[in-house]
Protein backbone atom coordinates (compact mmCIF):
# COMPACT_ATOMS: atom_id res chain seq x y z
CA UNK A 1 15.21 38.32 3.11
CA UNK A 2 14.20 37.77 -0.50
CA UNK A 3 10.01 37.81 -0.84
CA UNK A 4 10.16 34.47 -2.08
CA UNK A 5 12.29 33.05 -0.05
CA UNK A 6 10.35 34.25 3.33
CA UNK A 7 7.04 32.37 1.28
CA UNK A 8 9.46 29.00 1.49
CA UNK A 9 10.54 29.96 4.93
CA UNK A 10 6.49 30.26 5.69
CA UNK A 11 5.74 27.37 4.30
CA UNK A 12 8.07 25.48 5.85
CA UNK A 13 7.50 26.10 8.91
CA UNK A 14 3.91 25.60 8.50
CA UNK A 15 4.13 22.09 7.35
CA UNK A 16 6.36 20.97 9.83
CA UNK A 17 4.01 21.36 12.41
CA UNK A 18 0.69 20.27 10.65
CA UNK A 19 3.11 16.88 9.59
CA UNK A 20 3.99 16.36 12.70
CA UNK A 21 0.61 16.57 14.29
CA UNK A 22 -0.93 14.77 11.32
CA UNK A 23 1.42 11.82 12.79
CA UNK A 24 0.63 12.44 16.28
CA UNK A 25 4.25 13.07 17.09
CA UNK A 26 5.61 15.39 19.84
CA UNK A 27 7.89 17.77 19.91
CA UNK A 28 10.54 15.41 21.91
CA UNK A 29 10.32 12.57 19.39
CA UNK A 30 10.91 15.34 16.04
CA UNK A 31 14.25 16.40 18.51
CA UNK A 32 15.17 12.96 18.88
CA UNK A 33 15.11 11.70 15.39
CA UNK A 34 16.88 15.14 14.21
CA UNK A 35 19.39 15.22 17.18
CA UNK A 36 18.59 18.69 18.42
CA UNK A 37 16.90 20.38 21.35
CA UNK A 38 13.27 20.67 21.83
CA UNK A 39 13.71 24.26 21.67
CA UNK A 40 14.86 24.03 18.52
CA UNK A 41 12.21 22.25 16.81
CA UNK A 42 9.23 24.48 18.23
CA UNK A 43 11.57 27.32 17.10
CA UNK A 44 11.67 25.77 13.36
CA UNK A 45 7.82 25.59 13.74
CA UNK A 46 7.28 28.77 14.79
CA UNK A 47 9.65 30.09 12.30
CA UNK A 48 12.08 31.82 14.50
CA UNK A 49 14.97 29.56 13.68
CA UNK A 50 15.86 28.49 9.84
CA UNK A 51 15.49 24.73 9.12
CA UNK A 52 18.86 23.22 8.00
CA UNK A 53 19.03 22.53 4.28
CA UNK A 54 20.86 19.07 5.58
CA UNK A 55 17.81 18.07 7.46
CA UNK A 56 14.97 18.40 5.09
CA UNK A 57 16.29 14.77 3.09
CA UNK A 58 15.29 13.68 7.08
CA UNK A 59 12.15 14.85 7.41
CA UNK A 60 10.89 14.49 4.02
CA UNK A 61 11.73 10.77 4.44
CA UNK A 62 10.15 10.86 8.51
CA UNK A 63 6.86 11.82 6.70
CA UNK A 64 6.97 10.54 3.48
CA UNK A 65 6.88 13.55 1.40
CA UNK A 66 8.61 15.34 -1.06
CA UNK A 67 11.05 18.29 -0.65
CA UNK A 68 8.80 20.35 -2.57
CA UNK A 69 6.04 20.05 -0.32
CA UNK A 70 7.71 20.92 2.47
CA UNK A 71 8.66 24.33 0.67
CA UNK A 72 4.94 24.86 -0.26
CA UNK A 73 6.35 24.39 -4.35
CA UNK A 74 3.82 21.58 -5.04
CA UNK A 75 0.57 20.28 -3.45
CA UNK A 76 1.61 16.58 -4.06
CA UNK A 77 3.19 15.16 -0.78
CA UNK A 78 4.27 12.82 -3.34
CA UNK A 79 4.43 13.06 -6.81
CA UNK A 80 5.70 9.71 -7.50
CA UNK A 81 3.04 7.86 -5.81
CA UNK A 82 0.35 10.06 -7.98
CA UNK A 83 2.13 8.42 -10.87
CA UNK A 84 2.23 4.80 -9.31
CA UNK A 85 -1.55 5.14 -8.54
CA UNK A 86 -2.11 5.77 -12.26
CA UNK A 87 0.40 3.41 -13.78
CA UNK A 88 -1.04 0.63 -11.34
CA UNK A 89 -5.10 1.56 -10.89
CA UNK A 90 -3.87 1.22 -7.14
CA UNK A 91 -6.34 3.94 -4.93
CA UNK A 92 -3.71 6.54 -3.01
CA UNK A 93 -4.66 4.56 0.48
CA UNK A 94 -3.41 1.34 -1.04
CA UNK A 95 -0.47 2.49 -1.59
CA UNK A 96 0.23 4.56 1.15
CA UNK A 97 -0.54 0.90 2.93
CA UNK A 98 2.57 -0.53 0.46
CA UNK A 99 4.34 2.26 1.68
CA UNK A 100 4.06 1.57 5.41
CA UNK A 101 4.56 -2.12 4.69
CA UNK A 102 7.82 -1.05 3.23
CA UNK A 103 8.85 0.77 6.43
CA UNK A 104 7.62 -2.02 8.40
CA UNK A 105 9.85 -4.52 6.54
CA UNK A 106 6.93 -6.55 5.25
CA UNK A 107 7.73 -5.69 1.19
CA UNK A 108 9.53 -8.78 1.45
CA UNK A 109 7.17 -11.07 2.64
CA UNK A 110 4.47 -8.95 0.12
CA UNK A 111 7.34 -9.65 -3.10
CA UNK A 112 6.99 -13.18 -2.05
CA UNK A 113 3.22 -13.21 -2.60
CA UNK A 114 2.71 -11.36 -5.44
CA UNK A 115 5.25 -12.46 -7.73
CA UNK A 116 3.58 -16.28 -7.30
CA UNK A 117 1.44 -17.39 -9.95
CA UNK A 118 -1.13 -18.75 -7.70
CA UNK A 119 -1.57 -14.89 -6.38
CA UNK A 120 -3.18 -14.54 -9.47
CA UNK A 121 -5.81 -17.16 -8.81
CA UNK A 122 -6.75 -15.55 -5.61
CA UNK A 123 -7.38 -12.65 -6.75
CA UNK A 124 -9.97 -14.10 -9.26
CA UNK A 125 -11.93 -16.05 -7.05
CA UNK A 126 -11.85 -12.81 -4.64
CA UNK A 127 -13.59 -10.65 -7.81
CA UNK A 128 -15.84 -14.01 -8.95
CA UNK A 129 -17.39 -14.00 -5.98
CA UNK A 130 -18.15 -10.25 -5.58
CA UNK A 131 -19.05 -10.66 -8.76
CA UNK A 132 -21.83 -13.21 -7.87
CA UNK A 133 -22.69 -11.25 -4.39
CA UNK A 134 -23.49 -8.24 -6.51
CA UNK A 135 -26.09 -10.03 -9.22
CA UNK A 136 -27.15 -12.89 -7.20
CA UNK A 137 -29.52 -12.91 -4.15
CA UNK A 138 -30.53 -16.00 -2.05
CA UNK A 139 -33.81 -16.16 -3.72
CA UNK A 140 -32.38 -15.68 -7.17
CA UNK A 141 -30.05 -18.75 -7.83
CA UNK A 142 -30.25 -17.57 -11.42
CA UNK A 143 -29.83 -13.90 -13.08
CA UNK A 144 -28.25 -12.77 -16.03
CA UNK A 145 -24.47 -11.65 -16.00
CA UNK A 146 -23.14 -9.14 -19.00
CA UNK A 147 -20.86 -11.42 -21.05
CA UNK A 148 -17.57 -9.58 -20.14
CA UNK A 149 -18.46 -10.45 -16.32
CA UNK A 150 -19.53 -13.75 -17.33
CA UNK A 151 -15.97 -14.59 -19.37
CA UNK A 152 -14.27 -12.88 -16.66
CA UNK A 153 -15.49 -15.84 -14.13
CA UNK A 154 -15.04 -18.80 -16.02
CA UNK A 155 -11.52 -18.55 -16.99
CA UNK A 156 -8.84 -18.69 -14.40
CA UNK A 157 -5.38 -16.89 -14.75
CA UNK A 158 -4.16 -18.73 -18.03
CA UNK A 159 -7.48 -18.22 -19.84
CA UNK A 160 -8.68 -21.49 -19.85
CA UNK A 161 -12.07 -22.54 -19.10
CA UNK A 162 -12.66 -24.05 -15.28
CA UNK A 163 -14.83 -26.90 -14.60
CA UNK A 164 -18.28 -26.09 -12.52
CA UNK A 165 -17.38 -22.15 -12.64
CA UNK A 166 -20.76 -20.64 -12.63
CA UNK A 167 -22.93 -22.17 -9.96
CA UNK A 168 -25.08 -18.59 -8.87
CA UNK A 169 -25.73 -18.45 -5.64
CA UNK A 170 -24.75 -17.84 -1.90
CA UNK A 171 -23.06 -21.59 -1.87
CA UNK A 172 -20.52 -20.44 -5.47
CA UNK A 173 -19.85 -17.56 -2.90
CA UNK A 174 -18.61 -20.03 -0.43
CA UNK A 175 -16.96 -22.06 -2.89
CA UNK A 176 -14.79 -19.16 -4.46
CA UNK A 177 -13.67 -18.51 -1.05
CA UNK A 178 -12.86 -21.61 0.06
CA UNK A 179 -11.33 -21.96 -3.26
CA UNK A 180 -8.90 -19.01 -2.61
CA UNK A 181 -7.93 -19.75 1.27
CA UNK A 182 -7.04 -23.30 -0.18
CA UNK A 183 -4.96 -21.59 -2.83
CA UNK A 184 -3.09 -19.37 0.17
CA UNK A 185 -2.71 -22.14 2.55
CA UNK A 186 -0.89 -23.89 -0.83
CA UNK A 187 1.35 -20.42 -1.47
CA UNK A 188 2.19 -20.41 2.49
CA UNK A 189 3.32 -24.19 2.52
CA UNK A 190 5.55 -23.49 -0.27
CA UNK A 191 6.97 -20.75 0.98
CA UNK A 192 7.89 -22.23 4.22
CA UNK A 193 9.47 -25.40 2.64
CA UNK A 194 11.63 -23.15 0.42
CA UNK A 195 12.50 -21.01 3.72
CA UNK A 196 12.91 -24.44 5.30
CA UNK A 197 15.43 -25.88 2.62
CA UNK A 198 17.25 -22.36 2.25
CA UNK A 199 18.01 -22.42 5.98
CA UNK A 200 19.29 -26.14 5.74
CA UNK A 201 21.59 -24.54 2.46
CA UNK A 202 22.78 -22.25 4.60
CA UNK A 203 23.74 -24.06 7.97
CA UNK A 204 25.83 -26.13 5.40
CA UNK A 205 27.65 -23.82 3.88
């Protein structure tokens, strides 16, 4: 066999088994989800048997990884990911969480969230008040913020200036959070009514 082909073959072989271990599966469940013997799988492990070309769009999808992983051609299980975690500022367990959320069927339920404007609003109360945990202390009700921080907590999500923003203190922690449950509870509601009224559509037609 060609040098570099019996490096692929190596390669291969290797990262089938450290996947598979990495994900706690066994032998049996890799032979179940590629419809072969057990036998066959430890033999692709061990490198006794070729993997089929067929199968690696399978078990590059089984572990979330690119083809040229599993040859040993790249280091990046996935390349694409790299460049969403650069394009979005996203860190790679984030979106390896998006990723199992996808598998899970909850990107749905996520889209739904996210593409709200009120998400927005969460999301800045969230940062206000670790903003606030980070300078403020219970004995120091008042400190001095940077003016980027400062700007950053007394506009909401359309720029414009909100009343009582800067209270520092444990009790503005309490308030940004009970500001951004409120805000959730809101998003929730509405997105049950719509479910609510699609169903209804849908019964009638």
């Amino acid at each position: 066999m060609h040098e570099r082909m019996m490096v692929i073959v190596d390669a291969l072989k290797i990262r089938l088994r450290e996947l598979r271990l990495r994900d706690g599966h066994k032998p049996e469940t890799i032979a179940n989800y590629l419809g072969c013997a057990v036998r066959t799988v430890q033999a692709y492990e061990r490198g006794e048997r070729e993997f089929p070309i067929d199968m690696i769009p399978l078990i590059a999808r089984l572990y979330n990884v690119s083809a040229d992983y599993l040859f040993g051609l790249s280091d990046e299980m996935q390349p694409q990911a790299k460049e969403f975690e650069q394009a979005t500022g996203l860190s790679e367990k984030s979106v390896a969480l998006l990723q199992s959320m996808k598998n899970d069927g909850l990107a749905e339920s996520l889209n739904l969230l996210l593409e709200m404007n009120d998400f927005k609003r969460i999301v800045r109360w969230f940062k206000t008040a670790r903003i606030i945990n980070k300078h403020c202390t219970d004995s120091d009700k008042v400190t001095e913020i940077d003016d980027e921080a400062y700007q950053g907590m007394i506009e909401d999500t359309d720029g414009k200036a909100m009343e009582n923003a800067w209270f520092p203190g444990e009790s503005q922690i309490e308030m940004c959070l009970l500001r951004a449950t409120n805000t959730l509870e809101q998003m929730f509601t509405t997105i049950m009514e719509e479910d609510k009224n699609n169903g209804k559509c849908n019964e009638e037609n």
